[in-house]
C-alpha atoms as a PDB file:
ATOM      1  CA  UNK A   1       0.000   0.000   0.000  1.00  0.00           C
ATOM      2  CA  UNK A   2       0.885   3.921  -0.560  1.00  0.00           C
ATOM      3  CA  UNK A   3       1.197   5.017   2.796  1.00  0.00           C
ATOM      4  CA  UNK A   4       2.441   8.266   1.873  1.00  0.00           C
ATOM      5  CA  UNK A   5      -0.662   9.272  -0.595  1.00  0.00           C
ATOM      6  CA  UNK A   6      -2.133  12.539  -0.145  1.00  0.00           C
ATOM      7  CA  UNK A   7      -5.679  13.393  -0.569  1.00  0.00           C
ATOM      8  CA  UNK A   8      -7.234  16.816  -1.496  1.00  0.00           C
ATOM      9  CA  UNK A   9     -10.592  16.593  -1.603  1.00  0.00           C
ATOM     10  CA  UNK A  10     -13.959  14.172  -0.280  1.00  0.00           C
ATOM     11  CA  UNK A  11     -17.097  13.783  -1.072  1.00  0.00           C
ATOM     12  CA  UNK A  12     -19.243  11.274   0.413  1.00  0.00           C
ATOM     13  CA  UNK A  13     -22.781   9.812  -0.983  1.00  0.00           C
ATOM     14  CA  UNK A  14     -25.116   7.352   0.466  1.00  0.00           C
ATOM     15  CA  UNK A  15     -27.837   7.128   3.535  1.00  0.00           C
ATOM     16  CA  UNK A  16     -27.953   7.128   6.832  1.00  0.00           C
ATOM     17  CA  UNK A  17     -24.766   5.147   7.067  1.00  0.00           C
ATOM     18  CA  UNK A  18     -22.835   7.922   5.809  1.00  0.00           C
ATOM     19  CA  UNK A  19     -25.041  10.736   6.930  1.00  0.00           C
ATOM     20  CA  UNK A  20     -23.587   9.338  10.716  1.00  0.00           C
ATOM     21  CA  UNK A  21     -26.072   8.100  12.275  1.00  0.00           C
ATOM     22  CA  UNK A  22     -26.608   7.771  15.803  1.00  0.00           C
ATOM     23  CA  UNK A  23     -22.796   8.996  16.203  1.00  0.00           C
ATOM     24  CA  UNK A  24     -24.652  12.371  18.108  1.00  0.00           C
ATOM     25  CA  UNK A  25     -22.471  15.258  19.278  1.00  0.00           C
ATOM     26  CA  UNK A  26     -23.464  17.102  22.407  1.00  0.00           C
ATOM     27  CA  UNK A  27     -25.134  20.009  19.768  1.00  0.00           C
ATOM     28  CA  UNK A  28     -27.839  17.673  18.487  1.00  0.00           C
ATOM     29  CA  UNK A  29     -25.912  16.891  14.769  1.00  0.00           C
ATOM     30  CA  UNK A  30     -24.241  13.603  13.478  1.00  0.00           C
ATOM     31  CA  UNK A  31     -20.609  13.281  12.998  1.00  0.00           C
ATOM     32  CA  UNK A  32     -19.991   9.532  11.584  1.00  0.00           C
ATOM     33  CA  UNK A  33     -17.237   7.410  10.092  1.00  0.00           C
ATOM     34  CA  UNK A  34     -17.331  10.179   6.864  1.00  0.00           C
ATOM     35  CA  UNK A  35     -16.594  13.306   8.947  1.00  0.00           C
ATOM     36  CA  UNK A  36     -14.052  11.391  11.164  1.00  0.00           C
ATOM     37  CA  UNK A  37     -12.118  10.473   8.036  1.00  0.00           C
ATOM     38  CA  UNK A  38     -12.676  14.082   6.841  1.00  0.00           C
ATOM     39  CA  UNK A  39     -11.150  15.612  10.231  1.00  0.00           C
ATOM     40  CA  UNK A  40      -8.303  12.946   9.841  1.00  0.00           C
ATOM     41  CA  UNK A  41      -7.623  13.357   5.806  1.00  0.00           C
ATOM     42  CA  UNK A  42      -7.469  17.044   6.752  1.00  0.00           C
ATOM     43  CA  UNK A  43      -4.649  17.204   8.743  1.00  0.00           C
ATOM     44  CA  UNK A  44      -2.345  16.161   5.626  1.00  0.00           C
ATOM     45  CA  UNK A  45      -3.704  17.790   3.567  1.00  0.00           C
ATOM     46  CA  UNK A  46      -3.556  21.986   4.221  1.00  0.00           C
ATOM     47  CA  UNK A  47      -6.610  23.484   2.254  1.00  0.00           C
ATOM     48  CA  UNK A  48      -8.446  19.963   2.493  1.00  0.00           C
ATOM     49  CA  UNK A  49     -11.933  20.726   1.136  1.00  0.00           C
ATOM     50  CA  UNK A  50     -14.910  17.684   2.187  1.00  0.00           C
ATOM     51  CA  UNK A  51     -18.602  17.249   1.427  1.00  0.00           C
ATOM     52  CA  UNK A  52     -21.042  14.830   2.994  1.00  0.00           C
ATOM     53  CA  UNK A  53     -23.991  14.695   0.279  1.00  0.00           C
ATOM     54  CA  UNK A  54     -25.532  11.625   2.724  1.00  0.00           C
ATOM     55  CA  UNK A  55     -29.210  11.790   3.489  1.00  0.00           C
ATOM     56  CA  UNK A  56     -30.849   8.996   6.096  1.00  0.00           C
ATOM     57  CA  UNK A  57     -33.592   6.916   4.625  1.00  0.00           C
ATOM     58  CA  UNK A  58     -32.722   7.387   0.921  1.00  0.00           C
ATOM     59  CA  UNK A  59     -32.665   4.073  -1.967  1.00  0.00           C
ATOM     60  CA  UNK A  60     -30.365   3.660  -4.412  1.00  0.00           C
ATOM     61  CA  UNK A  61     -32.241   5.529  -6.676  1.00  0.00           C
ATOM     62  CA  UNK A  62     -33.111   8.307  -4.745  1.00  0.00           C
ATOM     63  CA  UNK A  63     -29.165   8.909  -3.763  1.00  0.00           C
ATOM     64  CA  UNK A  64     -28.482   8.278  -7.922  1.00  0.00           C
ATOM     65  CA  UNK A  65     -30.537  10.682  -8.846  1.00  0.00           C
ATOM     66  CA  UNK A  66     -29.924  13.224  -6.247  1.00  0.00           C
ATOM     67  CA  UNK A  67     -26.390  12.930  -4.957  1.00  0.00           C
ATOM     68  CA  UNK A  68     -24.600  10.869  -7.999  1.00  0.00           C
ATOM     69  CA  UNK A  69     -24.585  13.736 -10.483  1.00  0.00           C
ATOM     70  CA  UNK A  70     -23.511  16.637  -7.473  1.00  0.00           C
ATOM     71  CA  UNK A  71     -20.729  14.620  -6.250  1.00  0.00           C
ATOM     72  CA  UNK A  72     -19.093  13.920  -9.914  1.00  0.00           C
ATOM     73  CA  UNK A  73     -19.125  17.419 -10.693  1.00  0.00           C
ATOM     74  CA  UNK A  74     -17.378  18.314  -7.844  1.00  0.00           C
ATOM     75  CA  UNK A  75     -13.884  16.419  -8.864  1.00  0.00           C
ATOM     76  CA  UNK A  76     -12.643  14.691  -5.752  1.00  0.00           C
ATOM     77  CA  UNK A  77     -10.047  13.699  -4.932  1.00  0.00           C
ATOM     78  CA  UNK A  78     -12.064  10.514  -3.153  1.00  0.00           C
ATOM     79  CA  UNK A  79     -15.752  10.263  -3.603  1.00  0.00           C
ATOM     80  CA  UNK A  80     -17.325   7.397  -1.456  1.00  0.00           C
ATOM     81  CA  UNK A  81     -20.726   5.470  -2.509  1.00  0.00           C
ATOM     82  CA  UNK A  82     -23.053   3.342  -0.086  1.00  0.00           C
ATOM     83  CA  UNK A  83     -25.957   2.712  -1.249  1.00  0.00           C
ATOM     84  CA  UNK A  84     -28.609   0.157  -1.729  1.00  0.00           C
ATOM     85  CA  UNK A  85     -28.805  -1.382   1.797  1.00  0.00           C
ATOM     86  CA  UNK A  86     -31.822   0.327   2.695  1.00  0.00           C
ATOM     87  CA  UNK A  87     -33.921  -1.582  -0.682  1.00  0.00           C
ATOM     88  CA  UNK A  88     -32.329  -4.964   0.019  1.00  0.00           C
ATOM     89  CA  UNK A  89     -34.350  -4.482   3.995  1.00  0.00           C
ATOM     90  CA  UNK A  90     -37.528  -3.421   2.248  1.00  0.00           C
ATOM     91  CA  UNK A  91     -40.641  -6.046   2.401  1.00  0.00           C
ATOM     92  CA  UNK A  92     -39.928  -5.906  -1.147  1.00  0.00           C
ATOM     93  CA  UNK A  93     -37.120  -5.734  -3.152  1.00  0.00           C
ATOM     94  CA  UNK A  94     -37.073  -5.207  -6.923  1.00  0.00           C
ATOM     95  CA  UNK A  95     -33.000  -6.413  -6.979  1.00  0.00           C
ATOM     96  CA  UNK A  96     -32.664  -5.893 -10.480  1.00  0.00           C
ATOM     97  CA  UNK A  97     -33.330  -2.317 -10.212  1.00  0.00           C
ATOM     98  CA  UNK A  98     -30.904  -2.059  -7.456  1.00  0.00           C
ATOM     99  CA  UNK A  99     -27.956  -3.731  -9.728  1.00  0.00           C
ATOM    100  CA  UNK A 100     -28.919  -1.489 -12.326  1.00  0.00           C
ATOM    101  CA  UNK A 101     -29.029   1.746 -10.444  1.00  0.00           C
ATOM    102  CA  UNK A 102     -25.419   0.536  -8.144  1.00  0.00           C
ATOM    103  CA  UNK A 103     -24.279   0.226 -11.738  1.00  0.00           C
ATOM    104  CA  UNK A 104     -25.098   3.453 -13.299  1.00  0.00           C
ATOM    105  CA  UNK A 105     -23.767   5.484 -10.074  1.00  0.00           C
ATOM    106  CA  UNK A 106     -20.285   3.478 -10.643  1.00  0.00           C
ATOM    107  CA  UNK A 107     -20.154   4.501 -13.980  1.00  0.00           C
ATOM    108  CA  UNK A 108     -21.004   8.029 -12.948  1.00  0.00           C
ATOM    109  CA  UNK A 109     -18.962   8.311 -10.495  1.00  0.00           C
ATOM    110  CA  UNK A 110     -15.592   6.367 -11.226  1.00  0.00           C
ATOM    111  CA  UNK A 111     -14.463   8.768 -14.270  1.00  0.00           C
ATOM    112  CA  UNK A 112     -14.888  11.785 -12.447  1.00  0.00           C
ATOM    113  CA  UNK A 113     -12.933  11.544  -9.259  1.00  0.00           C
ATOM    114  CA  UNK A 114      -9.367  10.185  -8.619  1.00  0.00           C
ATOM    115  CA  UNK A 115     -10.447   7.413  -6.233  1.00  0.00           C
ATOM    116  CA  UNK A 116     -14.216   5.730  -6.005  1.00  0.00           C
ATOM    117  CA  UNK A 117     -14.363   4.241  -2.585  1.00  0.00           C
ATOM    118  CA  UNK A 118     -17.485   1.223  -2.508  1.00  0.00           C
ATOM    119  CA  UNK A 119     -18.576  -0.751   0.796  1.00  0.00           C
ATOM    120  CA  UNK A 120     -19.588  -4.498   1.813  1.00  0.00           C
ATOM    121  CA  UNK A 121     -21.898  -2.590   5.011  1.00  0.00           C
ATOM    122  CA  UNK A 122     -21.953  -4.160   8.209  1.00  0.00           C
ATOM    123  CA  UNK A 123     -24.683  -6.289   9.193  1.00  0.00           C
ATOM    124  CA  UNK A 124     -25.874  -6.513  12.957  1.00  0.00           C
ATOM    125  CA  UNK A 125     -25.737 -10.005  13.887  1.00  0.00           C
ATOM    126  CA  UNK A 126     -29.412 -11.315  14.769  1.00  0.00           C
ATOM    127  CA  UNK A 127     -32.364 -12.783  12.937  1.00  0.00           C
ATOM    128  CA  UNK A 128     -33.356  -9.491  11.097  1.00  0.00           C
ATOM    129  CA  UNK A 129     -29.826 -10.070   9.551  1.00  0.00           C
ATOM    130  CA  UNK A 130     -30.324 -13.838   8.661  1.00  0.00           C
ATOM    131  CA  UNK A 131     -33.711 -12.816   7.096  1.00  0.00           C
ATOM    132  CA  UNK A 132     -32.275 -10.397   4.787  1.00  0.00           C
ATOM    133  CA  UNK A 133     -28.679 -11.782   4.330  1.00  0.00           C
ATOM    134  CA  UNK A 134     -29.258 -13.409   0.337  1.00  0.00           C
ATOM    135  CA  UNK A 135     -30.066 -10.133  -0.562  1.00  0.00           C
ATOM    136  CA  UNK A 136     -27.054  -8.643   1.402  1.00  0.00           C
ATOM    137  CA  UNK A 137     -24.667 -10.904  -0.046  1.00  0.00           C
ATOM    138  CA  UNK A 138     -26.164 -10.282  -3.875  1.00  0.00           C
ATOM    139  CA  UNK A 139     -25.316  -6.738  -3.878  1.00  0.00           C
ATOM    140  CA  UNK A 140     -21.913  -7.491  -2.068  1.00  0.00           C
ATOM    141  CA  UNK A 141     -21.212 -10.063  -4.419  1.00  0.00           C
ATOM    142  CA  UNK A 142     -21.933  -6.848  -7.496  1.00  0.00           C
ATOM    143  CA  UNK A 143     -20.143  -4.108  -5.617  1.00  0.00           C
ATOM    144  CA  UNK A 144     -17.394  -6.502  -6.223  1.00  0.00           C
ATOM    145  CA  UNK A 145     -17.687  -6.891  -9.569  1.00  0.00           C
ATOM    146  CA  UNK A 146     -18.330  -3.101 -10.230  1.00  0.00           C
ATOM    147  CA  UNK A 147     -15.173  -2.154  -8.826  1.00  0.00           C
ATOM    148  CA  UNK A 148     -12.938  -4.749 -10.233  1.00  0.00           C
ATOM    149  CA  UNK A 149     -14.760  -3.296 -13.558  1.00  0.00           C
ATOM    150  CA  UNK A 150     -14.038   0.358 -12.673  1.00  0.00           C
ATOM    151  CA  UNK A 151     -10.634   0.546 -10.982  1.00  0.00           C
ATOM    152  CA  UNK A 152     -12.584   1.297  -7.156  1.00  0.00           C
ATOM    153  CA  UNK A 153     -11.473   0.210  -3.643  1.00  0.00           C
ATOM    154  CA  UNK A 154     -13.473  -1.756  -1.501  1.00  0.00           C
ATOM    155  CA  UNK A 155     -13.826  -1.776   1.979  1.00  0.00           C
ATOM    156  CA  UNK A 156     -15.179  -4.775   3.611  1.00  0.00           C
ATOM    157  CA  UNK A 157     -16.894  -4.231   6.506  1.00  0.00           C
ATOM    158  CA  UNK A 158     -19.536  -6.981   6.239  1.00  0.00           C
ATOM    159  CA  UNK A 159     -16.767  -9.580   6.359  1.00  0.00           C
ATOM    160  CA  UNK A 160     -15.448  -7.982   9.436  1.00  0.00           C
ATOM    161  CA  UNK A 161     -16.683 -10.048  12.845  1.00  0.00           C
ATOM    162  CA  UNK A 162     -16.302  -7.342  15.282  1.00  0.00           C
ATOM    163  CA  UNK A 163     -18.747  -5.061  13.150  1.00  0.00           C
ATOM    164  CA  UNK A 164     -21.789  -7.942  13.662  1.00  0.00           C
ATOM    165  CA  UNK A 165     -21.183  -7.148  17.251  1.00  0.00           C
ATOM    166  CA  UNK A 166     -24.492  -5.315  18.917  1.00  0.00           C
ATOM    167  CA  UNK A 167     -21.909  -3.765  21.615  1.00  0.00           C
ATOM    168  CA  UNK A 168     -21.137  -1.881  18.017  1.00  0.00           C
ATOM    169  CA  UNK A 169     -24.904  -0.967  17.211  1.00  0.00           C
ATOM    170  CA  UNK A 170     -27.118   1.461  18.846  1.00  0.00           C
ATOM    171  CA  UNK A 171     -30.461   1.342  20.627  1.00  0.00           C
ATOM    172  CA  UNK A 172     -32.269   1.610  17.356  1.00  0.00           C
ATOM    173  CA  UNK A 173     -30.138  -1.567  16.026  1.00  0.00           C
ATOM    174  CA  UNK A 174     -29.835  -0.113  12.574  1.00  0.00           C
ATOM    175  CA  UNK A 175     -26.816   2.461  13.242  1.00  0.00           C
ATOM    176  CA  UNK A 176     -23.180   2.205  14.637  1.00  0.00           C
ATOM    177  CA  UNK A 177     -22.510   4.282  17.731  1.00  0.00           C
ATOM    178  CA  UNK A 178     -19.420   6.235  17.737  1.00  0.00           C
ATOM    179  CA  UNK A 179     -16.813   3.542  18.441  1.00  0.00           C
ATOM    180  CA  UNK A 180     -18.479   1.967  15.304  1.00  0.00           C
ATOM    181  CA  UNK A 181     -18.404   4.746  13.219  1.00  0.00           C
ATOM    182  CA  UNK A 182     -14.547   5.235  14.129  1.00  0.00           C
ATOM    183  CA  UNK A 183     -13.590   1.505  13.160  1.00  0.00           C
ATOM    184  CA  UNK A 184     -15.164   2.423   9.532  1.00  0.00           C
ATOM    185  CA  UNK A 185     -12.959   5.696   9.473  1.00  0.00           C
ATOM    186  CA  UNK A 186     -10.143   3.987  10.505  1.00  0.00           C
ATOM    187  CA  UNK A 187     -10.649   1.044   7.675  1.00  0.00           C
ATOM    188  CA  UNK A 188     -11.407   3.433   4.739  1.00  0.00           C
ATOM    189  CA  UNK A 189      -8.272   5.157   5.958  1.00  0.00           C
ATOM    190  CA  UNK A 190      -5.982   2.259   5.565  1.00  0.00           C
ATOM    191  CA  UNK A 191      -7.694   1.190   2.164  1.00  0.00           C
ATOM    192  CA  UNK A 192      -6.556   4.143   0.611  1.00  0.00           C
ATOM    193  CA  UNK A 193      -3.313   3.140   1.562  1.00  0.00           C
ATOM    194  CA  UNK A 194      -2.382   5.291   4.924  1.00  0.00           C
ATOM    195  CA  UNK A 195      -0.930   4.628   7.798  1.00  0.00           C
ATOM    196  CA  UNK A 196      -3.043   2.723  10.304  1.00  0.00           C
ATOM    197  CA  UNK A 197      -3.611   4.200  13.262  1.00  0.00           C
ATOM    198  CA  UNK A 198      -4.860   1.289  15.330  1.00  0.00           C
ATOM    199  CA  UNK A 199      -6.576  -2.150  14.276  1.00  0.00           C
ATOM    200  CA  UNK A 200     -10.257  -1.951  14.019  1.00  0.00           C
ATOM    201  CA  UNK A 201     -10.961  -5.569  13.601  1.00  0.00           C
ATOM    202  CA  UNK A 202      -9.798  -5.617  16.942  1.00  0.00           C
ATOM    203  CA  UNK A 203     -12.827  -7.804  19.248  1.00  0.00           C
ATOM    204  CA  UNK A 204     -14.684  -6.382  21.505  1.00  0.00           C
ATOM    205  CA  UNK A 205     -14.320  -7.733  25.178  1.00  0.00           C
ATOM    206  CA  UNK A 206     -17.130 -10.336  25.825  1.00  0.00           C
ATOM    207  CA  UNK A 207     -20.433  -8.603  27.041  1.00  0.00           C
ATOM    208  CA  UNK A 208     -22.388  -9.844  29.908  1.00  0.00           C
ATOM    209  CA  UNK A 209     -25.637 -10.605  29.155  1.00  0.00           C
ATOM    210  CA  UNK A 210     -27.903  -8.911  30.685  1.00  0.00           C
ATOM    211  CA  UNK A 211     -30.750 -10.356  32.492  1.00  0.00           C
ATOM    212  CA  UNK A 212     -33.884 -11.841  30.838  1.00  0.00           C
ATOM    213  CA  UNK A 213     -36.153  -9.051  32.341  1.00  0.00           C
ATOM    214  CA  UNK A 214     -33.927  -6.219  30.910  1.00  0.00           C
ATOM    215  CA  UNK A 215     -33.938  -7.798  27.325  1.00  0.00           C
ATOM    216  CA  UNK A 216     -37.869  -8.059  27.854  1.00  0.00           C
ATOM    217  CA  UNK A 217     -37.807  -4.079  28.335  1.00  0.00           C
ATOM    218  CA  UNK A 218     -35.280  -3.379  25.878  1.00  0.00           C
ATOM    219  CA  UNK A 219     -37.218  -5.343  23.194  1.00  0.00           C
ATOM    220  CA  UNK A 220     -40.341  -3.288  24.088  1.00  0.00           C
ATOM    221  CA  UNK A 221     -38.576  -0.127  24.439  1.00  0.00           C
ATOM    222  CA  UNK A 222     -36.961  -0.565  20.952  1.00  0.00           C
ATOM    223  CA  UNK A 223     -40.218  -1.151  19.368  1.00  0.00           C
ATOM    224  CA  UNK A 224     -42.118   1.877  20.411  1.00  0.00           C
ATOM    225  CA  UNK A 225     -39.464   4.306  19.577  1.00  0.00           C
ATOM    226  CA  UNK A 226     -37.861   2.437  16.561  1.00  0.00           C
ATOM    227  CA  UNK A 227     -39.376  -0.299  15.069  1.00  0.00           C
ATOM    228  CA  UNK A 228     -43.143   1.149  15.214  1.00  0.00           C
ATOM    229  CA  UNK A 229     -41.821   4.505  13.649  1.00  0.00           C
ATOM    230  CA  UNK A 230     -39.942   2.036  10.973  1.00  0.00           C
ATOM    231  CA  UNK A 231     -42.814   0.146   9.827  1.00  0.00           C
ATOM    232  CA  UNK A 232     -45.148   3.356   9.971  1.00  0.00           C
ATOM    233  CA  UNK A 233     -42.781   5.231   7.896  1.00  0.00           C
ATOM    234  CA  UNK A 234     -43.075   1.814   5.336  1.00  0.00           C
ATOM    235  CA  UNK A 235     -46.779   1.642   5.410  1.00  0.00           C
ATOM    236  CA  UNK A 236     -47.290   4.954   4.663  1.00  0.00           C
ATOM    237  CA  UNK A 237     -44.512   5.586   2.015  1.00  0.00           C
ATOM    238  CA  UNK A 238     -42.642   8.255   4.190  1.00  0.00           C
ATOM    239  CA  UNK A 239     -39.261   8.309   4.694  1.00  0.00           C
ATOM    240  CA  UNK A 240     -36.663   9.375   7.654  1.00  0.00           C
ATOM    241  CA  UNK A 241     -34.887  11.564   4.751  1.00  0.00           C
ATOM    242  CA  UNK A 242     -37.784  13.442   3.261  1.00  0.00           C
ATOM    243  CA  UNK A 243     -37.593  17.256   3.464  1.00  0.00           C
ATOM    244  CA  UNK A 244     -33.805  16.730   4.509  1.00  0.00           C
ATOM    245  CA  UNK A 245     -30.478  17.566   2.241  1.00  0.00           C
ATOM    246  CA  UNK A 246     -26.690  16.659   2.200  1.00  0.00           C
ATOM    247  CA  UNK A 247     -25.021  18.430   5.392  1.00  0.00           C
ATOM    248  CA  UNK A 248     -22.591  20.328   2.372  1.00  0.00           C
ATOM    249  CA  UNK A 249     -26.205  20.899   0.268  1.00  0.00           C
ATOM    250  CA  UNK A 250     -27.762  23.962  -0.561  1.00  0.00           C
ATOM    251  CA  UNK A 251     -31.270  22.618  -1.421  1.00  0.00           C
ATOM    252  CA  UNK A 252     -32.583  26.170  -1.799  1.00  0.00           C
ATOM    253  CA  UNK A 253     -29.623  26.828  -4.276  1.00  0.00           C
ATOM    254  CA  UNK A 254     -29.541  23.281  -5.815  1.00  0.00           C
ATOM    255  CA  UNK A 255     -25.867  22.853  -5.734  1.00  0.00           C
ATOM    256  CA  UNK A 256     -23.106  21.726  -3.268  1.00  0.00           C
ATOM    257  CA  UNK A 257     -20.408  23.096  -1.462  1.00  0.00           C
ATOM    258  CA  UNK A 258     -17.355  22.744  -0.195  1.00  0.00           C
ATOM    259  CA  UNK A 259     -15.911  22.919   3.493  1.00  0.00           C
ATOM    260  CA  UNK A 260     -12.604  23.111   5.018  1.00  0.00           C
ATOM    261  CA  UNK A 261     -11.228  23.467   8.746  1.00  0.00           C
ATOM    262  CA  UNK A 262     -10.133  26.899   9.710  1.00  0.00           C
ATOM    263  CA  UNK A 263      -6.938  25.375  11.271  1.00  0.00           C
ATOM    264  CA  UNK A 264      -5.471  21.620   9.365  1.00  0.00           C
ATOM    265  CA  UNK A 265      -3.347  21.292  12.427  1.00  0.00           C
ATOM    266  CA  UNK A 266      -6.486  20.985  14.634  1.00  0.00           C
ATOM    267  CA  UNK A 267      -9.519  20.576  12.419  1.00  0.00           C
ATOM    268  CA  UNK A 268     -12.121  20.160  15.155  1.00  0.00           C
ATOM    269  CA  UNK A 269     -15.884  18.929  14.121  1.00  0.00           C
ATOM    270  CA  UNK A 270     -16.841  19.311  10.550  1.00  0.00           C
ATOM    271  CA  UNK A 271     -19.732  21.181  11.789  1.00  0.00           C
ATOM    272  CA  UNK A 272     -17.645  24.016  12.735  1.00  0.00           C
ATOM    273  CA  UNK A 273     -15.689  24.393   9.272  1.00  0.00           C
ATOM    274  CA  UNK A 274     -16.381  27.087   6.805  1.00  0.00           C
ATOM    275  CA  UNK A 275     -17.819  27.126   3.645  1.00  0.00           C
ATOM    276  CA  UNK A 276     -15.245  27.593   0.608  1.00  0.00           C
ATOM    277  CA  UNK A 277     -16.817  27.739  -2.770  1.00  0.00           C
ATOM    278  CA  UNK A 278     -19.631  25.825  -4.255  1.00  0.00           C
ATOM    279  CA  UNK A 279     -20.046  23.400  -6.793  1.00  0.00           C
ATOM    280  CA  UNK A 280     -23.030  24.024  -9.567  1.00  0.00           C
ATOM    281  CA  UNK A 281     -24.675  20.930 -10.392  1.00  0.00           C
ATOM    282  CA  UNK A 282     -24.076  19.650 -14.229  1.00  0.00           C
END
């Protein structure tokens, strides 16, 4: 691996995943794996500019057709794409259309920016998993094959033990919490060939179970403020995302931007970076 490659620019596309959620800050907003790999990237990298185009709740074709086209016109240096998780835990799954959409934001993508970054995504370990795990592994086993095709890196998370751990997962059992969302960092970090910082396949110490009347409330905890909401949202054809944009997306303006720290030596939250320059959508 390069371990002296320098990066310029990122712009990262996808969901929730990438959006950062539940890694909350003590001011309400996300930071995730994306802006920790931002902050880090940053600090080699004096007049590093990053965008997170990521919106929670969005399909592969919502995030082709509204992120795909912002992000390649905005050069990067890296450009990272995860996408299609959220169709492949629908009721229904039209997995042709997901190949076919994965493959036109490749194609979009992998000319315009020096590196294309794609992801096998974790997978909670647990029944919902096993349930949806053919599907999983069909568009792990394409993201494959698109980037041998196109020349992008893969990270794989999904074959990574420690990331099926629930000690990884948050209360809603969909999203990493922050130790999570610092192992992904840390393992698209030493994919594009930089120095590794620590080993984030390392286990997790052994959890103790916890009783059988604390699952019980747990369980019923997690379906009145997630799961209800979940399959609510589903029946109804809402979505988490709707209404929302990109953290680095004008939605008013219909174009991205650019931010960078005010200091590379200590880059601090992404949340507090300014605003550079935009990027007009082609």
């Amino acid at each position: 691996m390069e371990t002296n490659a320098s990066y310029n620019s990122l712009v990262a596309v996808g969901d929730s995943f990438t959006e950062g959620m539940s890694d909350l800050l003590p001011d309400g907003s996300y930071r995730g794996w994306a802006d920790v790999l931002a902050g880090r990237l940053a600090t080699r990298a004096p007049g590093f500019r990053y965008a997170n185009l990521a919106v929670r709740g969005k399909l592969i074709g919502q995030i082709v057709d509204e992120q795909v086209d912002v992000a390649a016109a905005m050069r990067a240096d890296v450009v990272t794409l995860v996408g299609g998780l959220n169709d492949t835990l629908r009721p229904k799954c039209d997995m042709g259309m997901v190949r076919g959409r994965l493959e036109e934001a490749v194609e979009r993508l992998a000319p315009s920016c020096g590196t294309l970054v794609l992801m096998r995504s974790p997978g909670r370990n647990g029944p919902v998993m096993e349930r949806f795990r053919p599907r999983m592994e069909e568009l792990f086993a394409l993201i494959d094959d698109l980037a041998a095709r196109h020349g992008a890196l893969v990270v794989d998370l999904y074959g990574t033990p420690v990331l099926g751990d629930p000690q990884l997962w948050d209360v809603d059992r969909l999203h990493l919490t922050a130790d999570g969302h610092s192992r992904v960092a840390e393992a698209v970090w030493q994919t594009l060939g930089l120095p590794p910082e620590n080993d984030w396949r390392t286990p997790l110490p052994a959890a103790v179970p916890p009783r059988w009347a604390r699952r019980r409330v747990d369980d019923l905890r997690f379906a009145r403020q997630h799961l209800m909401p979940w399959i609510g949202r589903r029946l109804t054809g809402r979505s988490s995302g709707d209404g929302r944009a990109g953290a680095q997306y004008s939605a008013e303006l219909g174009r991205a931007f650019w931010v960078t720290p005010r200091d590379s030596r200590d880059p601090g939250p992404v949340a507090a970076w300014r605003r550079v320059d935009s990027a007009p959508l082609s």
